[in-house]
Protein backbone atom coordinates (compact mmCIF):
# COMPACT_ATOMS: atom_id res chain seq x y z
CA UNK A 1 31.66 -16.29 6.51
CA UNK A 2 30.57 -13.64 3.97
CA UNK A 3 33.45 -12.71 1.48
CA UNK A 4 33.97 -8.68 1.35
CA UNK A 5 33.71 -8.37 -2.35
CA UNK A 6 35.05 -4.68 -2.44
CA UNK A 7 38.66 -5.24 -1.58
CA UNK A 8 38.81 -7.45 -4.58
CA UNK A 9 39.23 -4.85 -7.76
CA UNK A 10 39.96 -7.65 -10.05
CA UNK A 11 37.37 -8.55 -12.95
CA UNK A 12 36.00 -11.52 -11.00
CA UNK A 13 35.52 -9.42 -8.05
CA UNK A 14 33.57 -6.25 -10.07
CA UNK A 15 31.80 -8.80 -11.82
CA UNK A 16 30.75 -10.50 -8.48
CA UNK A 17 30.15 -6.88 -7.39
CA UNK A 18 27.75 -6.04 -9.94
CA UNK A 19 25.79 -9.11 -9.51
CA UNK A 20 25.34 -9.35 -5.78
CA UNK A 21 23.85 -5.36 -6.44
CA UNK A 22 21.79 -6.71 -9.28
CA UNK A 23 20.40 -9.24 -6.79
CA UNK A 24 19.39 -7.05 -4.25
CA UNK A 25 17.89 -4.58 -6.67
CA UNK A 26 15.36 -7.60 -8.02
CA UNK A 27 14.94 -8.25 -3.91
CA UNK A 28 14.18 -4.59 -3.10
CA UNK A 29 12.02 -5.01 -6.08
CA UNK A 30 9.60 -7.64 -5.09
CA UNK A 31 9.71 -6.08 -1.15
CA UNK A 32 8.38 -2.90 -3.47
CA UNK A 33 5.52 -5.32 -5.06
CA UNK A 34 4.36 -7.11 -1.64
CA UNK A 35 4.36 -3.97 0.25
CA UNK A 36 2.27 -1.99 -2.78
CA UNK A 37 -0.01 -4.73 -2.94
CA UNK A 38 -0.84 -5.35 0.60
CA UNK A 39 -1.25 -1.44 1.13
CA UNK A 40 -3.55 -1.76 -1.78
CA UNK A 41 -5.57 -4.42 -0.66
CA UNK A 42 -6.18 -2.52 2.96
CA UNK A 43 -6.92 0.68 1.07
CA UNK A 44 -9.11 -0.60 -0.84
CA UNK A 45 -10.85 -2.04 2.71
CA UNK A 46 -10.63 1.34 4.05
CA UNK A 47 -12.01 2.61 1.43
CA UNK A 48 -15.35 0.25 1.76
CA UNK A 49 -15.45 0.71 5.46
CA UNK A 50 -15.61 4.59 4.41
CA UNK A 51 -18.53 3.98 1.98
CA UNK A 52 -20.67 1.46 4.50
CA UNK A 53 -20.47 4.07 7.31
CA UNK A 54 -21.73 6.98 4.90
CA UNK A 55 -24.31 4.97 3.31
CA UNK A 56 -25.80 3.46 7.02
CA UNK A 57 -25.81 7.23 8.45
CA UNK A 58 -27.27 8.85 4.94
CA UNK A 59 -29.88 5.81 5.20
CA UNK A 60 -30.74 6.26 8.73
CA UNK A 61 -31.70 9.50 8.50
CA UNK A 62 -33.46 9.52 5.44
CA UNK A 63 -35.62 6.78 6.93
CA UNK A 64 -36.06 8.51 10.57
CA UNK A 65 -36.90 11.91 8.85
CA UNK A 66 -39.58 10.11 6.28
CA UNK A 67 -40.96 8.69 9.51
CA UNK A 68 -41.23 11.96 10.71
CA UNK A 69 -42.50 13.68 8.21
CA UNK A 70 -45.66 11.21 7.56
CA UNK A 71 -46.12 11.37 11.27
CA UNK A 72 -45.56 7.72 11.74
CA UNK A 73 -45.56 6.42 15.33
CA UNK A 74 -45.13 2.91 17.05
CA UNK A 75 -41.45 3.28 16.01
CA UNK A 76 -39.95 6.48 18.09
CA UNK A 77 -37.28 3.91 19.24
CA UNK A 78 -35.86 2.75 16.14
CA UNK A 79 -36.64 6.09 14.13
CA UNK A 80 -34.42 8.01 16.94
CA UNK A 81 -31.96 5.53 16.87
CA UNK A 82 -31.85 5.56 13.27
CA UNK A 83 -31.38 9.50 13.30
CA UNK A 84 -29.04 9.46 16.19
CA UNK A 85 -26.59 6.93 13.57
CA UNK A 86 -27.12 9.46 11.22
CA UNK A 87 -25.56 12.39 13.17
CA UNK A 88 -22.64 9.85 14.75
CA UNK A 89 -21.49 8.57 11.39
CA UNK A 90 -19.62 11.31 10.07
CA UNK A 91 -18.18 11.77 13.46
CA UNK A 92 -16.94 8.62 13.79
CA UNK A 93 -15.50 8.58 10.25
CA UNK A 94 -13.69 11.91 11.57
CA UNK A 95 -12.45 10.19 15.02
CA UNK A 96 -11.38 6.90 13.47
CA UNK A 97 -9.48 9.45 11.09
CA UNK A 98 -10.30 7.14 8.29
CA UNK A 99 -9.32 10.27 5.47
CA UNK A 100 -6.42 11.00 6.75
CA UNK A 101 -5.30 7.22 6.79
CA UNK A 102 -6.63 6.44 3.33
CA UNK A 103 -4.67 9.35 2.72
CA UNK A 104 -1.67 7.71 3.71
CA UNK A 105 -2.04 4.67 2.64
CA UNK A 106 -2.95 5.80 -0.95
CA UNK A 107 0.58 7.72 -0.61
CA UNK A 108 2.33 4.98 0.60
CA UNK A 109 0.83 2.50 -2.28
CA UNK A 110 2.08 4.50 -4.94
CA UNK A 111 5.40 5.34 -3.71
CA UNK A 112 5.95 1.77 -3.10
CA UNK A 113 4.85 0.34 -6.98
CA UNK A 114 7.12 3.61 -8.47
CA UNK A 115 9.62 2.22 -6.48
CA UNK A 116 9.09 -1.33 -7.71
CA UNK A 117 9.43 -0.18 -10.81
CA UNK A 118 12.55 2.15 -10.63
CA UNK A 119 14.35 -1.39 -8.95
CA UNK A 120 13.15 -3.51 -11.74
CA UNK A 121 14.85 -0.33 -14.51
CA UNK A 122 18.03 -1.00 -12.30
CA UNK A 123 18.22 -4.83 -12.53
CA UNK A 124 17.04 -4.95 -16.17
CA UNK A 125 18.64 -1.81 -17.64
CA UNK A 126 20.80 0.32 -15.91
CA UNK A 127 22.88 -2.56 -14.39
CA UNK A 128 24.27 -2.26 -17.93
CA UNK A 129 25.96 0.88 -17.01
CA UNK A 130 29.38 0.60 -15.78
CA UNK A 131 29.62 -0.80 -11.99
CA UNK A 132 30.09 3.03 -10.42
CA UNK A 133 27.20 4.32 -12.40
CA UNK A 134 24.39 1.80 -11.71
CA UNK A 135 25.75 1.34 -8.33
CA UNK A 136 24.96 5.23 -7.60
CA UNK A 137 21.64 4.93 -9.24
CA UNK A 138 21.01 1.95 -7.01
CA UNK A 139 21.82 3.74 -3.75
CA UNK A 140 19.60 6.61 -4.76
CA UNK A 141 16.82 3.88 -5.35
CA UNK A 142 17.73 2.22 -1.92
CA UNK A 143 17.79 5.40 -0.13
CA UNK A 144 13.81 6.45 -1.53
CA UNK A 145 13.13 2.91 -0.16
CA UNK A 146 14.46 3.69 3.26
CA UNK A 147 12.43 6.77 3.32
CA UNK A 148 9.51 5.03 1.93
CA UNK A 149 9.53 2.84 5.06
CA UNK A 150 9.71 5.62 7.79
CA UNK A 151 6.22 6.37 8.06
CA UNK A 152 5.80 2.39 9.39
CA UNK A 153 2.56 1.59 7.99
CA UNK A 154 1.11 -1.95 9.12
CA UNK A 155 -2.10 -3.22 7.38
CA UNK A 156 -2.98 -6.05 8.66
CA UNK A 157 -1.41 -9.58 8.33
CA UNK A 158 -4.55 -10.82 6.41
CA UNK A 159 -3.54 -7.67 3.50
CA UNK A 160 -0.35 -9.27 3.34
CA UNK A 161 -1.26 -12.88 2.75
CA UNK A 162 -3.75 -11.47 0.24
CA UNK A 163 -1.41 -9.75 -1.67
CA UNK A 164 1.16 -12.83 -1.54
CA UNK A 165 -1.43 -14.93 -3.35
CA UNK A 166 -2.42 -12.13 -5.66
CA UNK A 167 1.43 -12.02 -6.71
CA UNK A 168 2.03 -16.01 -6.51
CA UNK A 169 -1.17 -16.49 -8.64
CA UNK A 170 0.54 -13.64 -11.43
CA UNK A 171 -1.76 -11.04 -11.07
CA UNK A 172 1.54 -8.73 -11.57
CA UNK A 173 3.00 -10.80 -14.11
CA UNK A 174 4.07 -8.73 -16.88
CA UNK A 175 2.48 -10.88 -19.20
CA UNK A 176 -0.80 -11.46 -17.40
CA UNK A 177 -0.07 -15.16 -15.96
């Protein structure tokens, strides 16, 4: 059974206190660092998807309107096809509201790695404050990470495993490893 550590205002019990908040600052913390990097992994995804669709409708009707204009034939097909991609691209882009949810992911990202960072200050630093300082500093930090999570993005599953290996492997690691 978990011991309530708040009734107990001796010096064991603060210090106990103190540490158990410590520990779930460094937690939030690396939530903060998977979270950042997996939104930054499917940005950067949605950002490419972006990119192909622009390029394939700019280059399908640059190609159907050369044909055109050197009054090409045998390939009315492809060539309207071609010009047809060009006019649905942007539309798509618009309908699969791929701005608006780069957008939001791009948000999301960077809220996220300030947040990792303001946990890691409050482990590391300001948990040298006395216990009702840092512990109000904490439950600001907690309560940007609460609000952080109400939009309820979801890349995908493969975004997170990415980013697991890309933190595992030390891509973050402060000093490089």
């Amino acid at each position: 059974m978990a011991e309530n550590l708040w009734h107990d205002d001796t010096a064991d019990g603060l210090k106990a206190v103190h540490a158990a908040l410590i520990a779930e600052c460094e937690r939030e913390e690396e939530n903060a660092l998977y979270t950042s990097t997996s939104f930054y992994v499917w940005l950067r995804t949605l950002k490419m998807t972006r990119a192909v669709l622009w390029v394939f409708g700019a280059v399908g009707s640059i190609v159907s309107a050369n044909s055109i204009l050197r009054g090409q034939h045998g390939y009315e097909i492809v060539m309207a096809a071609l010009a047809v991609t060009g006019v649905l691209m942007p539309g798509l882009i618009k309908a699969m509201q791929l701005d608006a949810t780069i957008r939001d992911y791009a948000t999301a990202a960077a809220v996220f790695k300030n947040l990792q960072a303001e946990f890691r200050r409050l482990a590391q630093v300001w948990s040298n404050k006395p216990l009702p300082e840092f512990e109000a500093e904490a439950r600001q930090a907690i309560k940007a990470m609460t609000e952080a999570r109400k939009p309820s993005l979801t890349p995908p599953e493969w975004c997170f495993r990415l980013a697991q290996r890309k933190v595992k492997r030390g891509d973050y690691a402060k000093d490089g490893n």
